[in-house]
Protein backbone atom coordinates (compact mmCIF):
# COMPACT_ATOMS: atom_id res chain seq x y z
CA UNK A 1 41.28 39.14 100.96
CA UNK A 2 38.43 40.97 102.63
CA UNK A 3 34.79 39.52 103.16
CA UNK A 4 33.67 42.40 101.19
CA UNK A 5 36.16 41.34 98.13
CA UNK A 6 33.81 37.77 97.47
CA UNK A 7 32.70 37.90 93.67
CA UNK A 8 28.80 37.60 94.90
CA UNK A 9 29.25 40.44 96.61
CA UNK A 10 30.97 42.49 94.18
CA UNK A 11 28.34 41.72 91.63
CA UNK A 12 25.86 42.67 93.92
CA UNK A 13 27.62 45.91 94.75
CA UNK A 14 27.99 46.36 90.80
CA UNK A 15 24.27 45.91 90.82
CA UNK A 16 23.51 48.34 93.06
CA UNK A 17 25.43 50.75 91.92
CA UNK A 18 24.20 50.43 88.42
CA UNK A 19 20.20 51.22 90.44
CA UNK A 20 22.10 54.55 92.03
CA UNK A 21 22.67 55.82 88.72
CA UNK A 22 19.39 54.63 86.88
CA UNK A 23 17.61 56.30 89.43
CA UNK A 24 19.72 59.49 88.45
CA UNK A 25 18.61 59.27 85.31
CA UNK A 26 14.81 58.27 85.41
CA UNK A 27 14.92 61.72 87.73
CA UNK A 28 16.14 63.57 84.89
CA UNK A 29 13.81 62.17 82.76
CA UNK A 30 10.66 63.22 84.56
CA UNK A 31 12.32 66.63 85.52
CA UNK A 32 12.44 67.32 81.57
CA UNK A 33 9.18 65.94 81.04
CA UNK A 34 8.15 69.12 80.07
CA UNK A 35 11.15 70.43 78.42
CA UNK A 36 11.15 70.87 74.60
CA UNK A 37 13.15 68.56 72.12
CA UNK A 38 14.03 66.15 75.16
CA UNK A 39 14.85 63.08 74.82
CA UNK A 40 14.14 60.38 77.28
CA UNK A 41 17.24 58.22 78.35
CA UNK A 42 17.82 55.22 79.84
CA UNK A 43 20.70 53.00 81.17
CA UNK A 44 21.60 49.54 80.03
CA UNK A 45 21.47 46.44 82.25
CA UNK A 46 24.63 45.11 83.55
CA UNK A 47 25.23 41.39 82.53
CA UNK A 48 26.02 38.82 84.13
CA UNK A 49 28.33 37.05 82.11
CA UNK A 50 30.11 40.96 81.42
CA UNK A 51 30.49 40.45 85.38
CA UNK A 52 31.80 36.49 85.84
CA UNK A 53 34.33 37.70 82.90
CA UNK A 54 35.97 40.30 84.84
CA UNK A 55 35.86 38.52 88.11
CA UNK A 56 37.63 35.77 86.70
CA UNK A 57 40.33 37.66 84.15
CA UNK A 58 43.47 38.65 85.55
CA UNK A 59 44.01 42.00 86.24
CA UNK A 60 46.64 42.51 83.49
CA UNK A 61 44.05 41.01 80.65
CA UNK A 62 42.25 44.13 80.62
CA UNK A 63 41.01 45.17 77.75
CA UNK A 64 38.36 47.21 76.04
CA UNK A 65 36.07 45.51 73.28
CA UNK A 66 35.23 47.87 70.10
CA UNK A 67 31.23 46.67 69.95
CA UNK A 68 30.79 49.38 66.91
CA UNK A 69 32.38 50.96 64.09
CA UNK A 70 32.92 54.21 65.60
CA UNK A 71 34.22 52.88 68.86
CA UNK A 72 37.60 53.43 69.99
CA UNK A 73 39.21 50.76 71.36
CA UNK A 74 42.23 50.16 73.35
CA UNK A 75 44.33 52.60 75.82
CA UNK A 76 41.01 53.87 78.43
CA UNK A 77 39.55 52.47 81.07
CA UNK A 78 36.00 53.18 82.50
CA UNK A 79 35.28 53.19 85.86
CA UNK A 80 31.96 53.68 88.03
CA UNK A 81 28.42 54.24 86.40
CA UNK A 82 29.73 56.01 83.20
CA UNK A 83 31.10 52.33 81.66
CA UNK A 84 27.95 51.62 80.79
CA UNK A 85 25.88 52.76 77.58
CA UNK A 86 23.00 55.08 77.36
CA UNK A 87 20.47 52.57 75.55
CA UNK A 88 18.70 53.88 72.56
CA UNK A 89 15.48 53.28 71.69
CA UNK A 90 12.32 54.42 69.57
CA UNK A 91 10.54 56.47 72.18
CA UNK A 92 7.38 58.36 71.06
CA UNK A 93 7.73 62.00 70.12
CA UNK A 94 4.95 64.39 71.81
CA UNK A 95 4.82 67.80 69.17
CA UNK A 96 7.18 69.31 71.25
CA UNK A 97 9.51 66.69 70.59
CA UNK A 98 9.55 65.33 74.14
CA UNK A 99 10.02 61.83 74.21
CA UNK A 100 9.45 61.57 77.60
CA UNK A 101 6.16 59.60 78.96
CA UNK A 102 5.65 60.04 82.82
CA UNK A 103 3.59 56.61 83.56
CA UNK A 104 6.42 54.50 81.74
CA UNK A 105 8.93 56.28 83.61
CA UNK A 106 7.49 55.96 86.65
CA UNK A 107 7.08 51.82 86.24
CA UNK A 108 10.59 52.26 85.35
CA UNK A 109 11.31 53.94 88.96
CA UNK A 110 9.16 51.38 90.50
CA UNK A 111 10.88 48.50 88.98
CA UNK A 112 14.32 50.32 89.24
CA UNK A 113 13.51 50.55 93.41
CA UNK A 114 12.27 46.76 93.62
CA UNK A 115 15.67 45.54 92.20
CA UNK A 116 17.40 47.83 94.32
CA UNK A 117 15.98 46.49 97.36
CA UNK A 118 16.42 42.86 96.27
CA UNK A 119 20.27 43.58 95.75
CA UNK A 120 20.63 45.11 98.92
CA UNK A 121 18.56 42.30 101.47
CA UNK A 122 20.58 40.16 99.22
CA UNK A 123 23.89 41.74 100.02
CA UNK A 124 23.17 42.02 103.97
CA UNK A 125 22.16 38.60 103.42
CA UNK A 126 24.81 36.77 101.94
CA UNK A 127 27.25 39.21 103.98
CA UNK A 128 25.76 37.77 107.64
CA UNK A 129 26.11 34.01 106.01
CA UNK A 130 29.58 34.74 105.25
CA UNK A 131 30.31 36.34 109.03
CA UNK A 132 28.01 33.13 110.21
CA UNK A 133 30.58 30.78 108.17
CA UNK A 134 33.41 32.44 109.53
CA UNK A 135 32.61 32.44 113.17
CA UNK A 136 32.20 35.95 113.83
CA UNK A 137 28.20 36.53 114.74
């Protein structure tokens, strides 16, 4: 097992990861901020519990949960960004029917960069405990 495989550190990664592509598409959304009929988009939250689930199921318990009726379930597996949902919500329509509002999405960016950086120091940090514990620093 590599110091890199450690479940905190996987989450963390997950975490991360899930900031890469929420950045992607806040971007998007104040690119189009202008663009007619747009409609803002946003990314759900990983959970944490989602996360201590698959870190402690074995590998051949895999399997995808229906969470609607016109899910499909069983047979695909999602990988990277993509597994998680676009969330939906009531966003207000400009005439244009832009949904997009540029001070909310740039809180969102702000946030979205603050959690980003909090994943990462903790990362570095829990990486240079675990090379501390291990003797190699």
């Amino acid at each position: 097992m590599a110091i890199t495989d450690v479940p905190i550190l996987s989450m963390l990664r997950t975490k991360m990861s899930w900031a890469q592509e929420r950045q992607k598409v806040l971007a998007q959304n104040v690119a189009n901020s202008d663009t007619p009929n747009y409609r803002g988009r946003d990314l759900v939250a990983p959970k944490f519990d989602d996360a201590v689930a698959v870190a402690t199921r074995p590998v051949d318990q895999v399997t995808l949960a229906a969470t609607a009726p016109g899910h499909i379930g069983g047979g695909l597996s999602l990988t990277g960004a993509s597994k998680y949902a676009t969330e939906k919500k009531g966003y207000e329509v400009r005439p244009g029917g832009n949904s997009v509002n540029l001070e909310d999405e740039m809180i969102k960016v702000a946030n979205n960069q603050m959690e980003y950086q909090a994943a990462t120091a903790l990362y570095t940090r829990s990486l240079s405990l675990l090379k501390v514990a291990l003797g190699k620093r």
